[in-house]
C-alpha atoms as a PDB file:
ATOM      1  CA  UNK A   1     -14.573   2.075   5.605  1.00  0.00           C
ATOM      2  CA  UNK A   2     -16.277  -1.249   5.171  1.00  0.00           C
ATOM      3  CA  UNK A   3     -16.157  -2.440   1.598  1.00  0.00           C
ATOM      4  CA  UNK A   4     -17.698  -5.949  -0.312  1.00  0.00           C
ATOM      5  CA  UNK A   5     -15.347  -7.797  -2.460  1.00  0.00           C
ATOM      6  CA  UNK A   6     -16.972  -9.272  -5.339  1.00  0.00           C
ATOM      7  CA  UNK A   7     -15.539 -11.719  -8.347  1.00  0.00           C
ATOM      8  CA  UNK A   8     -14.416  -9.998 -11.807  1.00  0.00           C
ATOM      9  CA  UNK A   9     -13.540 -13.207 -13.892  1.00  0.00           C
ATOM     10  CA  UNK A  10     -10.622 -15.294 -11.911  1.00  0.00           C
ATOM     11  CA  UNK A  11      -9.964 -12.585  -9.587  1.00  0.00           C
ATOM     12  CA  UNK A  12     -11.586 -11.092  -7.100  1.00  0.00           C
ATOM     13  CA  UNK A  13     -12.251  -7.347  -6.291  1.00  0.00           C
ATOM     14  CA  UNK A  14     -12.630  -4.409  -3.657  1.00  0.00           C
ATOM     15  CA  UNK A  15     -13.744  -1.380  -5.466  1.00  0.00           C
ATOM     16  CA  UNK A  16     -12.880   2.127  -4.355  1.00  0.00           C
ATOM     17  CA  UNK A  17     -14.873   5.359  -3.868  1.00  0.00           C
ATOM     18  CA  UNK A  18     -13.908   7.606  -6.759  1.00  0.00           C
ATOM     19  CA  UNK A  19     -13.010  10.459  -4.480  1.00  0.00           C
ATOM     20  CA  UNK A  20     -10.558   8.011  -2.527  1.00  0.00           C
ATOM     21  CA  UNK A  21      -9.229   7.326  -6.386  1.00  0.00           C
ATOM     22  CA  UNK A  22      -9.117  11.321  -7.170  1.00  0.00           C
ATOM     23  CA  UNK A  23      -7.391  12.208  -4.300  1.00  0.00           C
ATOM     24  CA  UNK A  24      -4.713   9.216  -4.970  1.00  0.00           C
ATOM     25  CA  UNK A  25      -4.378  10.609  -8.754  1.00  0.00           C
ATOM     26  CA  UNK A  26      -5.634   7.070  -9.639  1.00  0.00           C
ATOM     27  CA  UNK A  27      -7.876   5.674 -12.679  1.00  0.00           C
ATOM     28  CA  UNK A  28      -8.308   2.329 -14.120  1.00  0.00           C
ATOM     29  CA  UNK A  29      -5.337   1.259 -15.250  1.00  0.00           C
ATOM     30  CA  UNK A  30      -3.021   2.492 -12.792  1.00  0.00           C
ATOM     31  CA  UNK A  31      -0.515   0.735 -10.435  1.00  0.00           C
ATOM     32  CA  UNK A  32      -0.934   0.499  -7.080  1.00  0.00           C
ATOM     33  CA  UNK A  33       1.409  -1.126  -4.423  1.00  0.00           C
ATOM     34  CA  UNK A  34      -0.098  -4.085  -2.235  1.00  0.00           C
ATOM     35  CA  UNK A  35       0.912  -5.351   0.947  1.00  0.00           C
ATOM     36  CA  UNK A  36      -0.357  -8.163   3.026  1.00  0.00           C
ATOM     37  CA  UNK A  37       0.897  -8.705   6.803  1.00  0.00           C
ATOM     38  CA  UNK A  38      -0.765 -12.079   7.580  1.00  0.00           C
ATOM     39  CA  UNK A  39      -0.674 -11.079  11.812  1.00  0.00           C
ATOM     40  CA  UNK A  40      -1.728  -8.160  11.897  1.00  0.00           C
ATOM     41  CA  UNK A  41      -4.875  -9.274   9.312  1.00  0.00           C
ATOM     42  CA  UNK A  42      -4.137  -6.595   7.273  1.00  0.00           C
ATOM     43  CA  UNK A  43      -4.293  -5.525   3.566  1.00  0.00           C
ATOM     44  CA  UNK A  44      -2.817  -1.890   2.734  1.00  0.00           C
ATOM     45  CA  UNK A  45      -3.369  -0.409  -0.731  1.00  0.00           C
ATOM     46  CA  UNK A  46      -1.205   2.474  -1.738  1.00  0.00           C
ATOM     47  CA  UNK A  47      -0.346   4.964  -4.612  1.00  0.00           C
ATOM     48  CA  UNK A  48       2.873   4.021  -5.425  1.00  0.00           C
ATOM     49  CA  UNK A  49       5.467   6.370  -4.186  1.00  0.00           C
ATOM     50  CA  UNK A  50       7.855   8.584  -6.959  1.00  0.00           C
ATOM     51  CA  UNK A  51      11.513   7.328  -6.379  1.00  0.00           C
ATOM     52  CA  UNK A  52      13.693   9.981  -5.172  1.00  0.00           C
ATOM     53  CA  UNK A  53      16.684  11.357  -7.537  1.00  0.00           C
ATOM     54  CA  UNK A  54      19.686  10.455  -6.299  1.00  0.00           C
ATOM     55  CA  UNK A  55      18.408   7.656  -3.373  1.00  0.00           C
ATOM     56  CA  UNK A  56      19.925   4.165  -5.156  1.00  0.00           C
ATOM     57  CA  UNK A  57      16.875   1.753  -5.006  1.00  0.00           C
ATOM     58  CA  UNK A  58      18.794  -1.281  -3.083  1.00  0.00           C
ATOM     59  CA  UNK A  59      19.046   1.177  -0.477  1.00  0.00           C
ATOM     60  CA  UNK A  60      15.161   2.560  -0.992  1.00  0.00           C
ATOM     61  CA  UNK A  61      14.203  -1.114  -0.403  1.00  0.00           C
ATOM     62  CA  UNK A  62      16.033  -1.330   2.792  1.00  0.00           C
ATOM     63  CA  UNK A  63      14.685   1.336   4.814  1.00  0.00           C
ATOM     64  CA  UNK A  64      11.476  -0.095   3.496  1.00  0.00           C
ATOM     65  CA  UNK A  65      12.237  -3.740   4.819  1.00  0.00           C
ATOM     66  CA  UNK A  66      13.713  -2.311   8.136  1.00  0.00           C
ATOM     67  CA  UNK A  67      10.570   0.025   8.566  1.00  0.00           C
ATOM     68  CA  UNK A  68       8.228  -2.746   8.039  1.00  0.00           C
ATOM     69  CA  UNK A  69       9.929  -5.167  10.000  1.00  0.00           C
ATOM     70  CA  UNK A  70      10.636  -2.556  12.722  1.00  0.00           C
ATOM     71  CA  UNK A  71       6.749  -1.125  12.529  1.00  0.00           C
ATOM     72  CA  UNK A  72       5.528  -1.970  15.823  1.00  0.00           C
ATOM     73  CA  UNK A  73       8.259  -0.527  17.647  1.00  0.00           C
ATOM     74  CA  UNK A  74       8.732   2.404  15.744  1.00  0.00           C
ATOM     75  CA  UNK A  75       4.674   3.099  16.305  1.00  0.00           C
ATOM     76  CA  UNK A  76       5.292   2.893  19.889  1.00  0.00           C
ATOM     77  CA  UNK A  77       8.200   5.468  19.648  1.00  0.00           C
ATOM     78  CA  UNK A  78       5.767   7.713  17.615  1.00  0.00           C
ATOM     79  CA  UNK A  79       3.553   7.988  20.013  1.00  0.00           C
END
């Protein structure tokens, strides 16, 4: 999906299709988690995910760094 960015004050902005935001559970306002990977040329927007009873979050945010630092090979493996 091709989309324009456009300047709101200071910042600038990517809107997104209100279905996209009502199947997210999304409205103004909400958070959203933002990543940036500078080689690949890539921006990802996501919902942020519900923390899991009973997973400690140092932990959480491993498997998180080790995922994304271990993407490319584990794509390869899922395929």
């Amino acid at each position: 999906m091709i989309r324009k960015i456009f300047r709101a004050g200071n910042s600038m902005v990517v809107a997104l299709p209100k279905e996209m935001l009502d199947a997210l559970h999304l409205a103004e306002g909400s958070s959203v988690s933002v990543e940036f990977d500078a080689d690949r040329r890539n921006i990802a927007i996501a919902a942020p995910t519900q923390e899991v009873e009973g997973v400690d979050a140092g932990f959480a945010r491993q498997v998180a760094e080790f995922i994304e630092e271990y993407r490319p090979a584990l794509d390869a493996l899922a395929k």
